[in-house]
Protein backbone atom coordinates (compact mmCIF):
# COMPACT_ATOMS: atom_id res chain seq x y z
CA UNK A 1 128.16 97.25 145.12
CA UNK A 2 129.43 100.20 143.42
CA UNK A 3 129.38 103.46 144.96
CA UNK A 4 126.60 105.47 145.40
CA UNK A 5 127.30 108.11 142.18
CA UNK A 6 124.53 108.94 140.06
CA UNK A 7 125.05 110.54 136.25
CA UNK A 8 121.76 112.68 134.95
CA UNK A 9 121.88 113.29 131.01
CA UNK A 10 119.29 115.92 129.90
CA UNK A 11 119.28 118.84 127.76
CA UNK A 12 118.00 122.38 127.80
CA UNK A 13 117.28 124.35 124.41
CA UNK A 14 114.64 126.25 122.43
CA UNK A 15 113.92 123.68 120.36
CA UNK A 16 113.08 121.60 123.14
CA UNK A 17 112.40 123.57 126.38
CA UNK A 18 114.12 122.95 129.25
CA UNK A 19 111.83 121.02 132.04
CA UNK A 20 114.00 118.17 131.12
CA UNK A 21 117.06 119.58 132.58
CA UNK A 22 115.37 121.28 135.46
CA UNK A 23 113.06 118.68 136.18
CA UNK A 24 116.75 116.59 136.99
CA UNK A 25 118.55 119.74 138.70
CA UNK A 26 114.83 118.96 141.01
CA UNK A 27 115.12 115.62 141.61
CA UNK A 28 118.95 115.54 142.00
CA UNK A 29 118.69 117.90 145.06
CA UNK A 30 116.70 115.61 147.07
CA UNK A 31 119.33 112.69 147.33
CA UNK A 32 121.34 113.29 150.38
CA UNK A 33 125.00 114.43 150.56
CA UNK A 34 125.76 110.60 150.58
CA UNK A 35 124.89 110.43 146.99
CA UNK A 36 127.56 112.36 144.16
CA UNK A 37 125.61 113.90 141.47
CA UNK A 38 126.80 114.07 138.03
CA UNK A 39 125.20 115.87 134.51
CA UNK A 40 126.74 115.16 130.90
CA UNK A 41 124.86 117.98 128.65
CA UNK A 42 125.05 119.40 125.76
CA UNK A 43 126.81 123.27 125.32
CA UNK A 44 123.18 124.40 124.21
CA UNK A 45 123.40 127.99 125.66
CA UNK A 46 120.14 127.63 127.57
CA UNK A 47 121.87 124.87 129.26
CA UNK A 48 124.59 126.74 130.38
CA UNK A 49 122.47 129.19 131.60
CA UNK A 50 120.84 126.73 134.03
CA UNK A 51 124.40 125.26 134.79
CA UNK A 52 125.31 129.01 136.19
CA UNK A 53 122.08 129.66 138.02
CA UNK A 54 121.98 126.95 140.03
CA UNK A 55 126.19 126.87 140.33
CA UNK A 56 125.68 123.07 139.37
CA UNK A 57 128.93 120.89 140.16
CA UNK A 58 130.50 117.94 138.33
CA UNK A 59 129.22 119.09 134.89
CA UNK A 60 130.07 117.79 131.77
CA UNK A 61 129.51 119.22 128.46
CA UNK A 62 129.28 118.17 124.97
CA UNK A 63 129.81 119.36 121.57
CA UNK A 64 125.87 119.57 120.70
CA UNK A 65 126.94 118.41 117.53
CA UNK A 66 128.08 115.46 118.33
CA UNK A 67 127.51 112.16 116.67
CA UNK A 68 125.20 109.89 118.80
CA UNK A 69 127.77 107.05 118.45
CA UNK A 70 130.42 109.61 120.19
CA UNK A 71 128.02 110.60 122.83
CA UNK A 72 127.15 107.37 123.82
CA UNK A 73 131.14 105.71 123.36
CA UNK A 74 131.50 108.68 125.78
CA UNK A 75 129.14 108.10 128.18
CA UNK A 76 130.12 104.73 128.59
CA UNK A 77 133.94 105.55 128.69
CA UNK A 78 132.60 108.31 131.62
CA UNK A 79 130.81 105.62 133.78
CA UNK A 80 133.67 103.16 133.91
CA UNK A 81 135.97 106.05 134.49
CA UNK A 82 133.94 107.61 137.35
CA UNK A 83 132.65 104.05 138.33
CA UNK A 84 128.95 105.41 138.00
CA UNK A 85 125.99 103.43 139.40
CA UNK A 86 122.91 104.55 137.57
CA UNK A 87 122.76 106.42 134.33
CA UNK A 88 119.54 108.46 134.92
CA UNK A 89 118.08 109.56 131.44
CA UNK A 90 115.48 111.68 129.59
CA UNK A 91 114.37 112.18 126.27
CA UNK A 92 116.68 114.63 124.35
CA UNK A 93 116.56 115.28 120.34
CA UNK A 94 116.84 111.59 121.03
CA UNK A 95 114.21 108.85 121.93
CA UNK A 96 115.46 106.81 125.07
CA UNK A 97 116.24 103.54 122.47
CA UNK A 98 118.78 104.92 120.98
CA UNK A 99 120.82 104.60 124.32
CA UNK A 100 120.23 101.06 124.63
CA UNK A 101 123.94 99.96 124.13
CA UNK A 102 124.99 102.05 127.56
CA UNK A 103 126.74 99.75 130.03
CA UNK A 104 125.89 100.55 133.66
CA UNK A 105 124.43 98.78 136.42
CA UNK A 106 121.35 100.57 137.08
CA UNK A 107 119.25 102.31 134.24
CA UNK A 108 116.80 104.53 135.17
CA UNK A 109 114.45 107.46 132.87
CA UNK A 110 111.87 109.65 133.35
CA UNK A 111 109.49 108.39 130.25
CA UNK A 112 106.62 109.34 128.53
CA UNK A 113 105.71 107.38 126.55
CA UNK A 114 104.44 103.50 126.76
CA UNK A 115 106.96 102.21 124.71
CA UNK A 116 109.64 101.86 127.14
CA UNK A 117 112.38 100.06 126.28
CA UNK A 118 113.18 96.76 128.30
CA UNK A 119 116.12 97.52 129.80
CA UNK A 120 115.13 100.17 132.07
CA UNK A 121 115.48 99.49 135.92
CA UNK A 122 113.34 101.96 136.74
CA UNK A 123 111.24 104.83 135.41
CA UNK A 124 109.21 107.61 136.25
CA UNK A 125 106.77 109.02 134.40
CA UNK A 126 104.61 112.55 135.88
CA UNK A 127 101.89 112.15 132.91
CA UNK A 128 98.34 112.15 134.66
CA UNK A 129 97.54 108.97 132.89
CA UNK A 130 100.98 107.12 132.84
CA UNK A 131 99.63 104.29 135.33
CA UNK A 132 97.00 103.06 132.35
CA UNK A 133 99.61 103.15 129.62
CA UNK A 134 102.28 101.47 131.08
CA UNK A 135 101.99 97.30 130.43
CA UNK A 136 103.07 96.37 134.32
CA UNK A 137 103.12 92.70 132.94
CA UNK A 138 105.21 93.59 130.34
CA UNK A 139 107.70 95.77 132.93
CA UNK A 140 107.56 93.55 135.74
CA UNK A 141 110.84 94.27 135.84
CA UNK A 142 111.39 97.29 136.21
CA UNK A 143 109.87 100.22 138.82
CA UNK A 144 107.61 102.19 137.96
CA UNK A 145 106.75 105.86 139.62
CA UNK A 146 103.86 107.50 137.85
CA UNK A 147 101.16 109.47 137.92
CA UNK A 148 100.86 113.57 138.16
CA UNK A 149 102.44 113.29 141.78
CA UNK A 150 105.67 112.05 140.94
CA UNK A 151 107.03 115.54 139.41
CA UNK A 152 110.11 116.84 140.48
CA UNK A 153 109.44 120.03 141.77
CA UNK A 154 111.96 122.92 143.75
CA UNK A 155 112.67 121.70 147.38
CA UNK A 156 111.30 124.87 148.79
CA UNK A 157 108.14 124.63 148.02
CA UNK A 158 106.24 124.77 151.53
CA UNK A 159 103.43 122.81 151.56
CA UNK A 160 101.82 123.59 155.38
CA UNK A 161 102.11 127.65 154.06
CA UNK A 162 100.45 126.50 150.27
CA UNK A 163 97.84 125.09 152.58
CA UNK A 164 96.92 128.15 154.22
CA UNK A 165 97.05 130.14 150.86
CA UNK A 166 94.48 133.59 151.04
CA UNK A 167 93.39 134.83 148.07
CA UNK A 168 92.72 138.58 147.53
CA UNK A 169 89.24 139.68 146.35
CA UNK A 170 90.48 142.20 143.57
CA UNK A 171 93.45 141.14 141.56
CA UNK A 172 95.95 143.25 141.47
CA UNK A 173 99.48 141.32 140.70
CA UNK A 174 99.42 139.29 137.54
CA UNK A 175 102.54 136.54 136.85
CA UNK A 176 103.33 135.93 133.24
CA UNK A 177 105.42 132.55 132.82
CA UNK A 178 104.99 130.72 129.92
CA UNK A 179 108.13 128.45 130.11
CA UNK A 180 111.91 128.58 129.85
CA UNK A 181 112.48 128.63 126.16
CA UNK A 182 109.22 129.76 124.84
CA UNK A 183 110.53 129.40 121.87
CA UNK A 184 106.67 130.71 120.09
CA UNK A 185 107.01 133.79 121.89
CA UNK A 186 103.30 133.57 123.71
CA UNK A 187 105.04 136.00 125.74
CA UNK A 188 104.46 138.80 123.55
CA UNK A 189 100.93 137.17 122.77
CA UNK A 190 99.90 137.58 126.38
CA UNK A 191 100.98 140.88 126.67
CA UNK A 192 99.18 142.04 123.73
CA UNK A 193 96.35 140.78 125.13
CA UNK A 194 96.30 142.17 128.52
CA UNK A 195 97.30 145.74 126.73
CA UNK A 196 93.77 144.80 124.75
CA UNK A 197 91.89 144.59 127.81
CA UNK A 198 93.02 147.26 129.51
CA UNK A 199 93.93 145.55 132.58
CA UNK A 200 95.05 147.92 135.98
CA UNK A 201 97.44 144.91 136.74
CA UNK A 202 100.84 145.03 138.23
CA UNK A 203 102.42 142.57 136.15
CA UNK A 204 105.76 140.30 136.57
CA UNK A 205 107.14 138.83 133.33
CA UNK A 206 109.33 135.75 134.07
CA UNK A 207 111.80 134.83 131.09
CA UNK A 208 113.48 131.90 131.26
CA UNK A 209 117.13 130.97 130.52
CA UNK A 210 116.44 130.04 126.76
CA UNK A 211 114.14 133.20 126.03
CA UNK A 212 115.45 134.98 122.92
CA UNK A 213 113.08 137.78 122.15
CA UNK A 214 113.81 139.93 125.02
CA UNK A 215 114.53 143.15 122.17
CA UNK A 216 111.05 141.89 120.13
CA UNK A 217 109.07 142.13 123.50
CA UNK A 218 111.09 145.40 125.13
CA UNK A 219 109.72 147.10 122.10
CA UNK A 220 106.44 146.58 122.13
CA UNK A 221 106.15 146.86 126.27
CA UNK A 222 107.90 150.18 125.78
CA UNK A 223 105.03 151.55 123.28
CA UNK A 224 101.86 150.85 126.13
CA UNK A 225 101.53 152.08 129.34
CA UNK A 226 101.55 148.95 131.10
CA UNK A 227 102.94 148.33 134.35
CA UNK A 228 105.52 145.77 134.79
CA UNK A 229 108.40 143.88 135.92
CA UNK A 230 110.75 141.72 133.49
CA UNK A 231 112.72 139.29 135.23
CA UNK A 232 115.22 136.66 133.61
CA UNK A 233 116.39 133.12 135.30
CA UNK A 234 114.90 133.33 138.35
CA UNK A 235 115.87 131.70 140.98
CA UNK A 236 112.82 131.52 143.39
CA UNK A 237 109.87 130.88 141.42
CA UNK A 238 107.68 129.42 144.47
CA UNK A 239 107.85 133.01 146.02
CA UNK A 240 106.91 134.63 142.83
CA UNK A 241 103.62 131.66 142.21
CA UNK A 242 102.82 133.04 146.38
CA UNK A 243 103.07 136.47 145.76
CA UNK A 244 101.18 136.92 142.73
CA UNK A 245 97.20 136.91 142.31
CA UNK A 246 96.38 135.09 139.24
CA UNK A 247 99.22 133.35 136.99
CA UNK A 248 99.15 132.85 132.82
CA UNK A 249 101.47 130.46 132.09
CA UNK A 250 102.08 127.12 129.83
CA UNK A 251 101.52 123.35 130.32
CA UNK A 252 105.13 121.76 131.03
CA UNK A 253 106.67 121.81 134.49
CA UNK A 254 105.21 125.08 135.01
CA UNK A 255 101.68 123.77 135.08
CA UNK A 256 102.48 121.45 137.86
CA UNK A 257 104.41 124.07 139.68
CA UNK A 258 101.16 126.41 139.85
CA UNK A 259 99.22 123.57 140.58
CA UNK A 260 101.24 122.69 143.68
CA UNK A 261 100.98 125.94 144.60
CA UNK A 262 97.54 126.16 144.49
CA UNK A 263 98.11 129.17 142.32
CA UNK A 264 94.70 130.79 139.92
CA UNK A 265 95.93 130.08 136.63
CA UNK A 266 95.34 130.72 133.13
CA UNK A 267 97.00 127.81 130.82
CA UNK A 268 97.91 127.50 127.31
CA UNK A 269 99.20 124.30 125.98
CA UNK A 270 102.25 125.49 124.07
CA UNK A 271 102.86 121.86 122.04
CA UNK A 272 100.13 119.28 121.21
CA UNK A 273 101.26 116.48 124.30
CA UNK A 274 100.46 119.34 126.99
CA UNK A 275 96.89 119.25 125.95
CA UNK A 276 95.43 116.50 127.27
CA UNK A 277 97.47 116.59 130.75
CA UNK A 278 96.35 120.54 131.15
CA UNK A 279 92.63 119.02 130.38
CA UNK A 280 93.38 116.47 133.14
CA UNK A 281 94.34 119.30 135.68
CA UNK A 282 91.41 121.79 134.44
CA UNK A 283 88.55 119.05 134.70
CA UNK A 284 89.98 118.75 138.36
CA UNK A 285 89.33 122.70 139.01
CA UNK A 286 93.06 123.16 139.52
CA UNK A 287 93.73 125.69 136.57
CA UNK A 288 91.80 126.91 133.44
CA UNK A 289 93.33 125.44 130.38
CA UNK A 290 92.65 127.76 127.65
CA UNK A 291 93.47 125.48 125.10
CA UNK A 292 96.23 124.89 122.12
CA UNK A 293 98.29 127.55 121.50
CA UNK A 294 95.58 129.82 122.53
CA UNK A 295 96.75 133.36 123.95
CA UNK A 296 92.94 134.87 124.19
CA UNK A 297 91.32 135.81 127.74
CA UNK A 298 88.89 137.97 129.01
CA UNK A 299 88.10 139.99 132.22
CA UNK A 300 86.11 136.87 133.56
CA UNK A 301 88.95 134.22 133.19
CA UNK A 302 90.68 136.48 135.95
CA UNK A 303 88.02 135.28 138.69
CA UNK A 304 89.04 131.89 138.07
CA UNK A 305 90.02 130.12 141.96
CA UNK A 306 90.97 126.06 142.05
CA UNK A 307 89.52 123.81 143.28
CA UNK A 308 90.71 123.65 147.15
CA UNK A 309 89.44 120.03 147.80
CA UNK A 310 91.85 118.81 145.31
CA UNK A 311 95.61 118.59 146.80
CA UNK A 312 98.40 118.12 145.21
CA UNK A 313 102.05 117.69 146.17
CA UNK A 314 104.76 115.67 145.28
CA UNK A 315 106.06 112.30 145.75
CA UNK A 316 108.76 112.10 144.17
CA UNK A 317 111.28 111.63 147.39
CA UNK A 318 109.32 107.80 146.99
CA UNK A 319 112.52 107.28 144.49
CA UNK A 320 115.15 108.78 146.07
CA UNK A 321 113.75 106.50 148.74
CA UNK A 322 114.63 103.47 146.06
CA UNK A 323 117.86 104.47 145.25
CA UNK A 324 118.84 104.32 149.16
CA UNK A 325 116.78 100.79 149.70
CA UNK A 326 118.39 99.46 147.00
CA UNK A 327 122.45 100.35 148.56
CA UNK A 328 120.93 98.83 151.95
C-alpha cells in the first residue's frame, strides 16, 4: 500500500471564511508523526496568513486564478509525484463534483450537503443533523463521520479543566469573535451596540486573519470610551473562550468552539446555513442564538449560562483512528 501521506485542499478568504482551512490545520494535527501532511491552497492572503501562524510545512500554493482544469491536472500531477494516499477535500468556490476526475487511492471530504458524490471513501460531516440527510443505503460505501461531535477542533482544548469551568456572578470580561473573515463587519455592529448600552465591560476583540476593516473599526473605537483589547490571528483561542465571562460571536467553527468550551455565548448566524445548526445548539441551552444577521442585545442576554447537563466534545480522533486501521 502506498505510504502513509495525506494532501488537504481547502481555502481561506473573505468571500468564504476560513473554518475550511482551519478546520483541516485541526484535524491534520491529530495524525501522528507517522503520517506526512500536505496542503495545496490558493495565494488568497487570508490563507497565507494562516500558513504563517501556524508555521504550516509542505505547503503548496496556487494562482487563485487558476482555471479549475489546471488545478485539478495539478493536483493529480502532485499525487503521483509525491505518491499521495488520500486527497482530503472541502468545499472551496467549488462544489466537491467538480473534482471528480482526481486519481488517488483514497478520497475523503468533509461535506455538507446530502448530495455527496459517489466516489468518496469517506466523509465527515459536523452538521447537527448530517446523520438524517445522508442516504447510508445509497453510501454504503463509503464512511461516514457525522453529527455535531465530529468537528475538528484545536488539540489543546482541555476537557477535565472545561469540566470544572466557574462562572463569575458579575460579568466583567466580554470576548468579541465573530469569525476569521467577517467579511459583514458585525464587528463594528457589536461594538456599536455595547457602546449603546453602556456596558462597564472589559472587552477583547479577536480579528481574524482575513479581517479587513481594522482602520473602519479603530475609528469608531477611538471616538467612545470603551475599554478594550484588539487582537489579530491569535494563536490560543481556548485560553481566551476560558478567560472571558460571556462571548458574542458567529455560527461557523466558532460556535462549536464556545460550545466545547462551555463558554456563555451570544450568537449571530452570519450566512443563512448557520441558522438552523445555531437553533440546534440554542434549543440544547448551549448558547443563545440571536438570530440572522442580528447584532441587537440587551443587558439581560448577558445572564445567559448553558446548559451544564449537555456535554460536548469532540470525536473526531474516531477518523484519524480510520486512516491508521485502514494501513494495518
Amino acid at each position: 500500500m502506498s505510504n502513509k501521506k495525506i494532501l488537504f485542499r481547502a481555502d481561506a478568504a473573505p468571500h468564504i471564511g476560513i473554518g475550511d482551512l482551519m478546520s483541516f490545520i485541526h484535524l491534520s494535527r491529530n495524525f501522528s508523526n507517522e503520517w506526512e501532511i500536505f496542503f495545496i491552497v490558493k495565494d488568497y492572503k487570508a490563507t497565507t496568513g494562516l500558513i504563517k501562524k501556524y508555521n504550516l510545512k509542505n505547503i503548496y500554493l496556487l494562482d487563485n486564478a487558476i482555471s479549475i482544469k489546471d488545478e485539478i491536472d495539478y493536483i493529480n500531477y502532485f499525487i503521483k509525484k509525491n505518491n499521495i494516499f488520500s486527497f482530503f477535500l472541502q468545499t472551496n468556490e467549488n462544489k466537491l463534483g467538480v473534482y471528480n476526475d482526481i486519481n488517488v487511492e483514497f478520497r475523503a471530504c468533509v461535506h455538507f450537503d446530502s448530495d455527496l458524490p459517489l466516489n468518496c471513501d469517506l466523509v465527515l460531516s459536523w452538521n447537527y443533523d448530517s446523520k438524517d440527510y445522508f442516504d447510508i443505503e445509497k453510501y454504503k460505501n463509503t464512511k461516514l463521520f457525522v453529527g455535531a461531535e465530529y468537528v475538528a477542533l484545536p488539540l489543546n482544548f482541555n476537557f477535565k479543566e472545561i469540566e470544572k469551568r466557574v462562572y463569575k456572578e458579575k460579568r466583567k470580561n466580554l470576548l468579541v469573535s465573530m469569525g476569521g473573515a467577517d467579511e459583514k463587519n458585525l464587528t463594528l455592529d457589536v461594538v456599536k451596540n455595547i457602546y449603546r448600552l453602556n456596558l462597564n465591560l472589559n472587552m477583547t476583540i479577536i480579528l481574524g486573519s482575513g479581517y479587513e476593516f481594522d482602520t473602519k473599526l479603530l475609528s469608531y473605537l477611538n471616538n467612545t470610551k470603551l475599554t478594550y483589547i484588539i487582537k489579530k490571528s491569535v494563536d490560543d483561542m481556548y485560553s481566551e473562550y476560558m478567560n472571558c465571562d460571556l462571548a458574542i460571536g458567529t455560527g461557523g467553527l466558532t460556535v462549536s468552539e464556545l460550545v466545547a468550551t462551555r463558554t456563555p455565548s451570544l450568537i449571530v448566524s452570519a450566512y443563512e446555513h448557520q441558522i438552523e445548526r445555531c437553533d440546534y445548539f440554542d434549543k440544547k441551552g448551549l448558547i443563545k442564538h440571536l438570530g440572522y444577521m442580528n447584532t441587537s442585545f440587551d443587558n439581560e442576554d448577558f445572564d445567559f449560562l448553558p446548559n451544564s447537563k449537555n456535554k460536548f466534545s469532540s470525536k473526531v480522533f474516531e477518523v484519524v483512528d480510520y486512516f491508521d486501521e485502514i494501513f494495518k
